[in-house]
PDB file of N, CA and C in Angstrom:
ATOM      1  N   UNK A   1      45.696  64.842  44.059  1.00  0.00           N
ATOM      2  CA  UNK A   1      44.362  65.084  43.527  1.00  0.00           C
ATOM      3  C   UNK A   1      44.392  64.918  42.015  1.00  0.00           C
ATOM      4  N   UNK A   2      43.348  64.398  41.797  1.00  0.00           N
ATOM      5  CA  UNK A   2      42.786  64.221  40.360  1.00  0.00           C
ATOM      6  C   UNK A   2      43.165  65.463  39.603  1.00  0.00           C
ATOM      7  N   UNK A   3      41.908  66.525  39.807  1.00  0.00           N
ATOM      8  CA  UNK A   3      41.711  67.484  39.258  1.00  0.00           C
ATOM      9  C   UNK A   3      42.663  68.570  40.127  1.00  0.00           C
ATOM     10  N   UNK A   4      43.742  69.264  39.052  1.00  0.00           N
ATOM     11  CA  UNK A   4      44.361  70.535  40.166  1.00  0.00           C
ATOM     12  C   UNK A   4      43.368  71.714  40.234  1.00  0.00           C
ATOM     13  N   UNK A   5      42.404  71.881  39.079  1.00  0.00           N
ATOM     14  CA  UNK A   5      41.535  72.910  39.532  1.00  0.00           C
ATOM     15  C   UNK A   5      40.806  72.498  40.830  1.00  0.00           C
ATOM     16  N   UNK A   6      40.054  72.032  41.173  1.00  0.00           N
ATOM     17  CA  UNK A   6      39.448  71.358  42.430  1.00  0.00           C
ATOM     18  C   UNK A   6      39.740  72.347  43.647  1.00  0.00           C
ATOM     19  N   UNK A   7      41.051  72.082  44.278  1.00  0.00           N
ATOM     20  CA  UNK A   7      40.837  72.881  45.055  1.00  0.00           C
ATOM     21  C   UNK A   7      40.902  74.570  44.510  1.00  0.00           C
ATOM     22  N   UNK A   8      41.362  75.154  43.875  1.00  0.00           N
ATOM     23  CA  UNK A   8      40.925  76.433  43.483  1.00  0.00           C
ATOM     24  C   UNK A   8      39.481  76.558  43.285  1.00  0.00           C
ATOM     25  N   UNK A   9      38.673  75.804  42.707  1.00  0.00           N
ATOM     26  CA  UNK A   9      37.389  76.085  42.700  1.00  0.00           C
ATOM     27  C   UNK A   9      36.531  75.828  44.005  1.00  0.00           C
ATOM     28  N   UNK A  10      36.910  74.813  45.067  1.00  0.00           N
ATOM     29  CA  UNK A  10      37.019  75.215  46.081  1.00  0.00           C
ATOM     30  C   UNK A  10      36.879  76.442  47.275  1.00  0.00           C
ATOM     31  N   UNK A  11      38.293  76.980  46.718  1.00  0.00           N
ATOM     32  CA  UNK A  11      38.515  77.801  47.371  1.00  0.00           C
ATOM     33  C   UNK A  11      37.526  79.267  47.018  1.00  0.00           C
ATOM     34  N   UNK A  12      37.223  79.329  46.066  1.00  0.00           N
ATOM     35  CA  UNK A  12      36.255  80.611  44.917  1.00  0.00           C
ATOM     36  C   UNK A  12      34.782  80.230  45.797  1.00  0.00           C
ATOM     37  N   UNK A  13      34.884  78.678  46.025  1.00  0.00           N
ATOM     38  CA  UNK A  13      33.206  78.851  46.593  1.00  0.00           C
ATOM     39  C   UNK A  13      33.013  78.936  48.133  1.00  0.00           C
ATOM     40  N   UNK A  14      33.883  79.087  48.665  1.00  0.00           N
ATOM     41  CA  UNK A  14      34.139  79.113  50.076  1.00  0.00           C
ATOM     42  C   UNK A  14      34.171  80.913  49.754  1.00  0.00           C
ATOM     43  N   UNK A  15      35.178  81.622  49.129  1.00  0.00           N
ATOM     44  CA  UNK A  15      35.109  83.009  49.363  1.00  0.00           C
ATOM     45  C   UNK A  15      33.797  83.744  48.764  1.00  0.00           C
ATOM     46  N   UNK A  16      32.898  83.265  47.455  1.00  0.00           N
ATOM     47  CA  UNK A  16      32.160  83.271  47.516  1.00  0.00           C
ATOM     48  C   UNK A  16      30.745  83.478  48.945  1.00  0.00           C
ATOM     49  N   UNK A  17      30.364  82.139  49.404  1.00  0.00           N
ATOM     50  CA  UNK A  17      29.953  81.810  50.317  1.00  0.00           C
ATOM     51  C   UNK A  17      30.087  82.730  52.095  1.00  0.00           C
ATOM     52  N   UNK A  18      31.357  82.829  51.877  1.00  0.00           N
ATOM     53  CA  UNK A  18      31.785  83.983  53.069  1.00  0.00           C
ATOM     54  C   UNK A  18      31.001  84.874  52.942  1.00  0.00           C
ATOM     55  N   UNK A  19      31.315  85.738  51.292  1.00  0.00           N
ATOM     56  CA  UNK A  19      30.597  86.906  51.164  1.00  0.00           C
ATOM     57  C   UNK A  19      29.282  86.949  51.314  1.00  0.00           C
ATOM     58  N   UNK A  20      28.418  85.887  51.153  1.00  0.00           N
ATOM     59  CA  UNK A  20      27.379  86.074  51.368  1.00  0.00           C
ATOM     60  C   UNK A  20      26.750  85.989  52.758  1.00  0.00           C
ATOM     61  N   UNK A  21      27.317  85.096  53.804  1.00  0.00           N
ATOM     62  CA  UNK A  21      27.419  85.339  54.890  1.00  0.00           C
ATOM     63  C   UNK A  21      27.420  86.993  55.401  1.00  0.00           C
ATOM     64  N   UNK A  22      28.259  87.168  55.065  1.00  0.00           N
ATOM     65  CA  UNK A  22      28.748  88.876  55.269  1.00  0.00           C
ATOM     66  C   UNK A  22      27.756  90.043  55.090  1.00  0.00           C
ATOM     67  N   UNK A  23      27.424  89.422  53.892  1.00  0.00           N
ATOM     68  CA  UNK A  23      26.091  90.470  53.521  1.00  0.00           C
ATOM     69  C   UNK A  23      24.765  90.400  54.601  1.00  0.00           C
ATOM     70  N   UNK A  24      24.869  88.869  55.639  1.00  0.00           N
ATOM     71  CA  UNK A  24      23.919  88.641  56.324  1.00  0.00           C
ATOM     72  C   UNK A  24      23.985  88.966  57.438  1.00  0.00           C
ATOM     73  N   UNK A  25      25.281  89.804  58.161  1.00  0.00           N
ATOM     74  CA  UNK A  25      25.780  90.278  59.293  1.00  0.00           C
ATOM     75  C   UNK A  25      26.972  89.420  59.852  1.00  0.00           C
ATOM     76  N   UNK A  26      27.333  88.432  59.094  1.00  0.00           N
ATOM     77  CA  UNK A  26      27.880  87.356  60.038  1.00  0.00           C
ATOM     78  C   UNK A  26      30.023  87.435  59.400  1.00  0.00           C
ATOM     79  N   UNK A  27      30.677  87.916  60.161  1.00  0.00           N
ATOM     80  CA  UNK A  27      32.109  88.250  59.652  1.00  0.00           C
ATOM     81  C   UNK A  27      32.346  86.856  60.167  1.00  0.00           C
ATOM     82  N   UNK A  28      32.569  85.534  58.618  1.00  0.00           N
ATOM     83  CA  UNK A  28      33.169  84.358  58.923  1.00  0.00           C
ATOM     84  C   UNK A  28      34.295  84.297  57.723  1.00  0.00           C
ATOM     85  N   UNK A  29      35.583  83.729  58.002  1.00  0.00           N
ATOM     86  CA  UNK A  29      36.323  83.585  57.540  1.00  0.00           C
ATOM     87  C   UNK A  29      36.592  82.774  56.026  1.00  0.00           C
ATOM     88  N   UNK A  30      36.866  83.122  54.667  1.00  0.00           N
ATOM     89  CA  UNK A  30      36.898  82.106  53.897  1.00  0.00           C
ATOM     90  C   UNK A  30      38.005  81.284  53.663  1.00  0.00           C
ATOM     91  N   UNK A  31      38.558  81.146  54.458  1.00  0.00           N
ATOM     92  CA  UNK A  31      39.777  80.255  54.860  1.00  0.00           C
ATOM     93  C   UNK A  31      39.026  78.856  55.086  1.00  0.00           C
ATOM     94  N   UNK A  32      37.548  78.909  55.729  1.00  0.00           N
ATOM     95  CA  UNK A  32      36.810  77.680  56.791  1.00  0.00           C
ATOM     96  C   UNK A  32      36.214  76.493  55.358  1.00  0.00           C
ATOM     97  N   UNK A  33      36.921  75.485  55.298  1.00  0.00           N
ATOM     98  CA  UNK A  33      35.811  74.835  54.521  1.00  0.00           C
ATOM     99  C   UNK A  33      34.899  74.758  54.104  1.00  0.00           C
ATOM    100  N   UNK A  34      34.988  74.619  52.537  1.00  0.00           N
ATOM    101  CA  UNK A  34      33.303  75.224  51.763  1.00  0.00           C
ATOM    102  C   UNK A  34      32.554  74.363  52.182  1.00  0.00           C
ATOM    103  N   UNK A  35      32.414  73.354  52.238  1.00  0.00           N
ATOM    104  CA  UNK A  35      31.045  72.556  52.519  1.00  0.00           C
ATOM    105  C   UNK A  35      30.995  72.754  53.860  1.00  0.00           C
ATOM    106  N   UNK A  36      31.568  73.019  54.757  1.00  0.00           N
ATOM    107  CA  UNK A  36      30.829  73.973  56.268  1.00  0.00           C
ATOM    108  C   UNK A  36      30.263  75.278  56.680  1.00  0.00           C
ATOM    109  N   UNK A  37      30.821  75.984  55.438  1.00  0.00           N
ATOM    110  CA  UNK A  37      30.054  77.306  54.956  1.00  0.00           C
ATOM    111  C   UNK A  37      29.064  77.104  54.478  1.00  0.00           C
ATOM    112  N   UNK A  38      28.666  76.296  53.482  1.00  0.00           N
ATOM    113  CA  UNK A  38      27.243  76.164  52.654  1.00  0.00           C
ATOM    114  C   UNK A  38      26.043  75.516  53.722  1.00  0.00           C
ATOM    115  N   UNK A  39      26.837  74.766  54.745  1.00  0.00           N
ATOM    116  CA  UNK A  39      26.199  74.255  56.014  1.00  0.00           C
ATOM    117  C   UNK A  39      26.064  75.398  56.372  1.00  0.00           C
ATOM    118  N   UNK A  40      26.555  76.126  56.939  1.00  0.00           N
ATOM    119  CA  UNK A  40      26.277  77.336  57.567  1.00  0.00           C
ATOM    120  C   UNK A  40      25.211  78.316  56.592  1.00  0.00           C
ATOM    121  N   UNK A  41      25.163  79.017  55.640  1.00  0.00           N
ATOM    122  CA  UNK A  41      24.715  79.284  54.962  1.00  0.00           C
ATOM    123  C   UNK A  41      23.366  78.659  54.976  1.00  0.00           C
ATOM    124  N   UNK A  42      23.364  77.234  54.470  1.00  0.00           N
ATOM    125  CA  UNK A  42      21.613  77.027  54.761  1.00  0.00           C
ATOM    126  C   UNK A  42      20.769  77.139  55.938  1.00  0.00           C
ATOM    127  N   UNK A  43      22.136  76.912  57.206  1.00  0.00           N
ATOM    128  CA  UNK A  43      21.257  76.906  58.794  1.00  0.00           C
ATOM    129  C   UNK A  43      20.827  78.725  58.977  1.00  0.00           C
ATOM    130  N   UNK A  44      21.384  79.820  58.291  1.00  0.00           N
ATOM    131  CA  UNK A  44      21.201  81.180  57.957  1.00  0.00           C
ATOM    132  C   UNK A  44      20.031  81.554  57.717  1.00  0.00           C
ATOM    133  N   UNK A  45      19.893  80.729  55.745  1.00  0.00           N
ATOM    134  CA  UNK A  45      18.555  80.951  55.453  1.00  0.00           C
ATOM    135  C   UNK A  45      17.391  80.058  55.725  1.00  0.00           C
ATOM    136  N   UNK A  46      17.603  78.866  56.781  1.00  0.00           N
ATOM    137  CA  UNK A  46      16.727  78.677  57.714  1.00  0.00           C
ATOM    138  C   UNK A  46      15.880  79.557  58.551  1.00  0.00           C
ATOM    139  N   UNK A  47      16.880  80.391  59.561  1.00  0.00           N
ATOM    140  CA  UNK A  47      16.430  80.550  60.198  1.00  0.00           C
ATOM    141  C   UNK A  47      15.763  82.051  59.973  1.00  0.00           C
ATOM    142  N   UNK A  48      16.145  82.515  58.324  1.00  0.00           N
ATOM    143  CA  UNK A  48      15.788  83.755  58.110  1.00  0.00           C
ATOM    144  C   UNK A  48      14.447  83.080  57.509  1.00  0.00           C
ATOM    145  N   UNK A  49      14.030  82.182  57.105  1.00  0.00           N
ATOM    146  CA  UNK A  49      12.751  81.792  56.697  1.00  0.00           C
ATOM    147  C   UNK A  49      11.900  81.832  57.906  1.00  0.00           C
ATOM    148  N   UNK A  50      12.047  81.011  59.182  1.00  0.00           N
ATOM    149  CA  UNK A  50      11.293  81.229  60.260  1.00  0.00           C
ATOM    150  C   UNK A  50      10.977  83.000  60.689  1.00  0.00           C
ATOM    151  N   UNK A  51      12.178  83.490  60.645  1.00  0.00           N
ATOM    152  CA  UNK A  51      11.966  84.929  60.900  1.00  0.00           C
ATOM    153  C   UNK A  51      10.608  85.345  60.608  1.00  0.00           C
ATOM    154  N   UNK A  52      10.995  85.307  58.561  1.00  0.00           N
ATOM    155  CA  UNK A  52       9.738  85.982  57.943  1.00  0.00           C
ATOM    156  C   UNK A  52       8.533  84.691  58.642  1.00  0.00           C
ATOM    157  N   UNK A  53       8.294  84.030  58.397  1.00  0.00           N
ATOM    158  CA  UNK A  53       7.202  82.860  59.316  1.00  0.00           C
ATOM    159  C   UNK A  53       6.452  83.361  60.473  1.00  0.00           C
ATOM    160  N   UNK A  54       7.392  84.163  60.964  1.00  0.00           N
ATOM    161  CA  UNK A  54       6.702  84.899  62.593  1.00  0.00           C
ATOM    162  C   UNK A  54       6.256  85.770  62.185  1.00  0.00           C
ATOM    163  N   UNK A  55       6.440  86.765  60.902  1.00  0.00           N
ATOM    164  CA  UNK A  55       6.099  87.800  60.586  1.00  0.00           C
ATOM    165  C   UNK A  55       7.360  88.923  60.946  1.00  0.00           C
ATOM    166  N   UNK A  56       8.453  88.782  61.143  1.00  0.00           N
ATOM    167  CA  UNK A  56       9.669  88.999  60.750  1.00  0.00           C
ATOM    168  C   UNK A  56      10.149  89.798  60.036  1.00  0.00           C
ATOM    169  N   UNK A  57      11.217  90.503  59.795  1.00  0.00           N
ATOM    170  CA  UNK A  57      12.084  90.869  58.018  1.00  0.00           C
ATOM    171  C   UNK A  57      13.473  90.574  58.904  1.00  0.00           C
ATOM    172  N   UNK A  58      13.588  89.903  58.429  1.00  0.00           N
ATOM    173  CA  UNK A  58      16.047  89.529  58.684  1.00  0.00           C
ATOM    174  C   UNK A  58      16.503  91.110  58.299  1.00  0.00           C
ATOM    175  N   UNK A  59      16.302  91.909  57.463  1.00  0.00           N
ATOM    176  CA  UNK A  59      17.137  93.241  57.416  1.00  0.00           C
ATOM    177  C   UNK A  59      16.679  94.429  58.547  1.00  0.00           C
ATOM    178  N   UNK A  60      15.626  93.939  59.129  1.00  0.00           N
ATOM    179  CA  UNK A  60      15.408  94.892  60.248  1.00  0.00           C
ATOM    180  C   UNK A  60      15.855  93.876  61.770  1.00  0.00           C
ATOM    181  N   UNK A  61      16.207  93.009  61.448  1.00  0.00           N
ATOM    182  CA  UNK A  61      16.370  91.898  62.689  1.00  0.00           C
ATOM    183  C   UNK A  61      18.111  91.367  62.165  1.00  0.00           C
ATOM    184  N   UNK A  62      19.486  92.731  61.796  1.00  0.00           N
ATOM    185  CA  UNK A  62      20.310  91.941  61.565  1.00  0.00           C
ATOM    186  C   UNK A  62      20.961  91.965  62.636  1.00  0.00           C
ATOM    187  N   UNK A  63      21.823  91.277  62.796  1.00  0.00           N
ATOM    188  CA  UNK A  63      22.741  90.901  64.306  1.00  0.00           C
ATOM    189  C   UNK A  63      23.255  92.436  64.290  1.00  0.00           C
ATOM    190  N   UNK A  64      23.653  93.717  63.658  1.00  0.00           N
ATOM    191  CA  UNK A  64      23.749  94.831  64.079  1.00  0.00           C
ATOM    192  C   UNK A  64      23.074  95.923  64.586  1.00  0.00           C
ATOM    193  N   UNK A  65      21.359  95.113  64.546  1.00  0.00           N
ATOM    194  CA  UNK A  65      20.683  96.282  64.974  1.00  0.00           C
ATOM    195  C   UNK A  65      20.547  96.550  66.072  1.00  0.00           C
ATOM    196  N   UNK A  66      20.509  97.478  66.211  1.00  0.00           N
ATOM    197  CA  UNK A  66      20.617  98.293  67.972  1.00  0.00           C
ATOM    198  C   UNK A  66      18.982  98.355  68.874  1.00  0.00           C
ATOM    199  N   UNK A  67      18.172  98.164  68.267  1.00  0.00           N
ATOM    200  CA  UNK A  67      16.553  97.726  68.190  1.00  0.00           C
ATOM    201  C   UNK A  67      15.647  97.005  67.517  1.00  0.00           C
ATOM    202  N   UNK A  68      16.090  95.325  67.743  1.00  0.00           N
ATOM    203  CA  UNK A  68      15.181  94.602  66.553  1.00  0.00           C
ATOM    204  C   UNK A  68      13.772  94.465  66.782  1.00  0.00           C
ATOM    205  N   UNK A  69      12.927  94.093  66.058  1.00  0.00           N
ATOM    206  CA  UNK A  69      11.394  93.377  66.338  1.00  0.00           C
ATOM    207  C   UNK A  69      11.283  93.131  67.805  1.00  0.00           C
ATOM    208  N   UNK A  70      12.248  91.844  67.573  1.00  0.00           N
ATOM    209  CA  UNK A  70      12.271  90.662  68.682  1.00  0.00           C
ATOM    210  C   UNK A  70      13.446  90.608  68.815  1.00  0.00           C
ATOM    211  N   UNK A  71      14.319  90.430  69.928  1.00  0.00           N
ATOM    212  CA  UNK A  71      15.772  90.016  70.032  1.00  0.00           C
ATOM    213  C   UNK A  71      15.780  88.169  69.132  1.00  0.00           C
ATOM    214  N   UNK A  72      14.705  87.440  69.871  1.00  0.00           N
ATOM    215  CA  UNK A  72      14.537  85.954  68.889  1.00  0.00           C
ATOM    216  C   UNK A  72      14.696  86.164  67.443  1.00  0.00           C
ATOM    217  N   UNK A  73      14.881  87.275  66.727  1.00  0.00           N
ATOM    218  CA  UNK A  73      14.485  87.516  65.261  1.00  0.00           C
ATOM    219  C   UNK A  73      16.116  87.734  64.902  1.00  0.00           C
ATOM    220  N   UNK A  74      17.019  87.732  65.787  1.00  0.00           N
ATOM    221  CA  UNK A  74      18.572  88.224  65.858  1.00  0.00           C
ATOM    222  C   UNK A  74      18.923  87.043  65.568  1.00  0.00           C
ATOM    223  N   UNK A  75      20.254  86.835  64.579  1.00  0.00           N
ATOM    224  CA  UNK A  75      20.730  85.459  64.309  1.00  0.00           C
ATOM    225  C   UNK A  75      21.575  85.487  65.592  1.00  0.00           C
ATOM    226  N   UNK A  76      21.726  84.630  66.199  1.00  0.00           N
ATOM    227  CA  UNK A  76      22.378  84.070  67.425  1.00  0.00           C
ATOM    228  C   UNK A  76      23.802  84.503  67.201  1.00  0.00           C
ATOM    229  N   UNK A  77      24.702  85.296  67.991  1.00  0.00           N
ATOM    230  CA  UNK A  77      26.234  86.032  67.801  1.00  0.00           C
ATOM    231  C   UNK A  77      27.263  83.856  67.979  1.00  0.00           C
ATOM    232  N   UNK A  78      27.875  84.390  67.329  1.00  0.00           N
ATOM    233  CA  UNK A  78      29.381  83.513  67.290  1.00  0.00           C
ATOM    234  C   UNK A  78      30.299  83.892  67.918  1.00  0.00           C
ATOM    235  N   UNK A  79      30.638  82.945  68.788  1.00  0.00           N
ATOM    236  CA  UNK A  79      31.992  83.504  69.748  1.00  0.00           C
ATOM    237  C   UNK A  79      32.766  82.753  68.432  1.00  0.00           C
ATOM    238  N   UNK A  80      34.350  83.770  69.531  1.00  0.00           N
ATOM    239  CA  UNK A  80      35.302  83.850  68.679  1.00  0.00           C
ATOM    240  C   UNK A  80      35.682  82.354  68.240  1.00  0.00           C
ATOM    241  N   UNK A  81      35.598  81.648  69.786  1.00  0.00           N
ATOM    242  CA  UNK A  81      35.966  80.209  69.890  1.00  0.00           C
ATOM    243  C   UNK A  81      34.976  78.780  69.922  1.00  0.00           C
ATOM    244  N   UNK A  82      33.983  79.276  68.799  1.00  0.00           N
ATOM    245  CA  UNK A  82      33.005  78.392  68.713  1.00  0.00           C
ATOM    246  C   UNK A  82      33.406  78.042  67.056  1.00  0.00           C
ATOM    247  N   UNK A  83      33.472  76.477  67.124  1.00  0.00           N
ATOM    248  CA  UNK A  83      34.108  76.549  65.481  1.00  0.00           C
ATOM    249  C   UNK A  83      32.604  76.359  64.511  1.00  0.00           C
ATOM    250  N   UNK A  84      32.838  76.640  63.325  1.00  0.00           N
ATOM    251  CA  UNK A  84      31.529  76.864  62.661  1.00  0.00           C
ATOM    252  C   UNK A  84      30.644  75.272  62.687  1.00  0.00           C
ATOM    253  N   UNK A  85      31.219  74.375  62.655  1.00  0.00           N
ATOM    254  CA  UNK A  85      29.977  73.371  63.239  1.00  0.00           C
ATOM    255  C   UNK A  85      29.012  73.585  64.395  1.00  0.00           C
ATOM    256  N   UNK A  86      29.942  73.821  65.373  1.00  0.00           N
ATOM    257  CA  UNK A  86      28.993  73.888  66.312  1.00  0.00           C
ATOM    258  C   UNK A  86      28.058  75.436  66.509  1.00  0.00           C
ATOM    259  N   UNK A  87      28.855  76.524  65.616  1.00  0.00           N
ATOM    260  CA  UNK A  87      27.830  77.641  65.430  1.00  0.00           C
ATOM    261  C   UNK A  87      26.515  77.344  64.253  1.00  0.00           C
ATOM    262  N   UNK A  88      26.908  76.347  63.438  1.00  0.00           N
ATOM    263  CA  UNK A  88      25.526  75.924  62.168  1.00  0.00           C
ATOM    264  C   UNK A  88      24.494  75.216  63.347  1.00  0.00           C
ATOM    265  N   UNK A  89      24.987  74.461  64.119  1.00  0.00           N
ATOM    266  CA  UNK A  89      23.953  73.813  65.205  1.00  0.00           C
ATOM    267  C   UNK A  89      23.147  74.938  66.154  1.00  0.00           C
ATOM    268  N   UNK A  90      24.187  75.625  66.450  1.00  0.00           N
ATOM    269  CA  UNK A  90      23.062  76.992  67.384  1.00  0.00           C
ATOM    270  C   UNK A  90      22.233  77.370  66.194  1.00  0.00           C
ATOM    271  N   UNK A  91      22.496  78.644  65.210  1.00  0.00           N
ATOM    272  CA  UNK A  91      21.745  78.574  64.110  1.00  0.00           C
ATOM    273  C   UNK A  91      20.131  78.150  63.668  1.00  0.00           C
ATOM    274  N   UNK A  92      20.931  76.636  63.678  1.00  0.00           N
ATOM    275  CA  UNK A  92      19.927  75.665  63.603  1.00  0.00           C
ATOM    276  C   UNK A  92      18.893  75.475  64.754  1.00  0.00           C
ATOM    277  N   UNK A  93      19.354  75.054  65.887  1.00  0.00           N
ATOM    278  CA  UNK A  93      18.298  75.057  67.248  1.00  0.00           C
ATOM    279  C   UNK A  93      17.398  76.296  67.375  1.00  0.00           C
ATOM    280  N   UNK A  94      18.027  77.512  66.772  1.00  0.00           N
ATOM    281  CA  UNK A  94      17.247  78.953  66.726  1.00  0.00           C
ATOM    282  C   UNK A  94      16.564  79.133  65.881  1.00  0.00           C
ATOM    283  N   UNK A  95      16.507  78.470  64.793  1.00  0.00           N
ATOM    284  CA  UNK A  95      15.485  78.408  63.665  1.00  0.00           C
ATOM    285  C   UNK A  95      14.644  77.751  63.977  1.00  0.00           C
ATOM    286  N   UNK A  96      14.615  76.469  64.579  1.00  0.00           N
ATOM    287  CA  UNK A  96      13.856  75.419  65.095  1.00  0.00           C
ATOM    288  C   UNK A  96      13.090  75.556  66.247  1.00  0.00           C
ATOM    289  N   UNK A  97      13.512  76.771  67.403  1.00  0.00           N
ATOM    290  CA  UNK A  97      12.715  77.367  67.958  1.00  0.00           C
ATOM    291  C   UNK A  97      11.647  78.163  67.328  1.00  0.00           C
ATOM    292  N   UNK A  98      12.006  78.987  66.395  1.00  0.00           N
ATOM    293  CA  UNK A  98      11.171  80.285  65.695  1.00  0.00           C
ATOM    294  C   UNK A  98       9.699  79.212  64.938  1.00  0.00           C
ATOM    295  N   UNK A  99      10.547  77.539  64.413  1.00  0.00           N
ATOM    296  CA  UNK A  99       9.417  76.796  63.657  1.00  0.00           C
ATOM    297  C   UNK A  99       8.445  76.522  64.136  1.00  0.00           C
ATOM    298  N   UNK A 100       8.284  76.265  65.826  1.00  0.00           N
ATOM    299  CA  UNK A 100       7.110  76.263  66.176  1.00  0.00           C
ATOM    300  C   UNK A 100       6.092  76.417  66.163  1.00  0.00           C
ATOM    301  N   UNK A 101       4.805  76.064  67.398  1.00  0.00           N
ATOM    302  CA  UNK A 101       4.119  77.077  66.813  1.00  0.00           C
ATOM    303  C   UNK A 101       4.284  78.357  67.211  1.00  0.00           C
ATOM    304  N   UNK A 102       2.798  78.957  66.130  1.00  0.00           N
ATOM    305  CA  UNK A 102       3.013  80.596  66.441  1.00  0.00           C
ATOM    306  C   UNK A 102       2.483  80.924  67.403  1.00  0.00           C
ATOM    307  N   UNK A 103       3.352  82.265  67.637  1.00  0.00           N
ATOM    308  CA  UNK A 103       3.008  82.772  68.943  1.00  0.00           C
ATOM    309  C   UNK A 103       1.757  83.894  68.728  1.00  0.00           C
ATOM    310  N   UNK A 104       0.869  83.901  69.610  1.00  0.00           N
ATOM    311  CA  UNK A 104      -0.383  84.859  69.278  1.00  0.00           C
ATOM    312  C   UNK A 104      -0.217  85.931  69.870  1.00  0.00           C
TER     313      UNK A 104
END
């Protein structure tokens, strides 16, 4: 590599990025490639935009609550053995449900 900082800065935005995940209910590893985290991350605040869209709040609808709104208002759980591509695509299909139209 060109630059030896690179991957250290890298690595800062991937653990970064985790954390913010984290704060959103979601325990993902910052070991996982940053630019599949930031993928992940936007398919997140996707689908926390549709949330509020339905009339929603993501902190009363987090994957820990024991009584959400709507279970649809729950970010979709990650198995252990689903690698984060194909969990940004669920994510995604669940946001893309919520974009519809609205429900009356």
């Amino acid at each position: 590599m060109l630059d030896p900082h690179r991957r250290e800065d890298r690595e800062d935005a991937a653990t970064e990025i985790a954390g913010r995940l984290a704060q959103k209910g979601l325990d993902i590893s910052a070991d996982e490639d940053s630019a599949l985290l930031a993928d992940l991350l936007t398919a997140v605040e996707r689908f926390e935009a549709a949330v509020i869209w339905r009339g929603g709040d993501p902190m009363v609808n987090m994957p820990s609550t024991a009584e959400p709104q709507d279970p649809d208002f729950v970010l979709p759980a990650k198995s252990v053995d689903k690698s984060i591509e194909a969990y940004t695509r669920q994510v995604n299909e669940a946001a893309g449900a919520l974009e519809g139209p609205r429900r009356v």
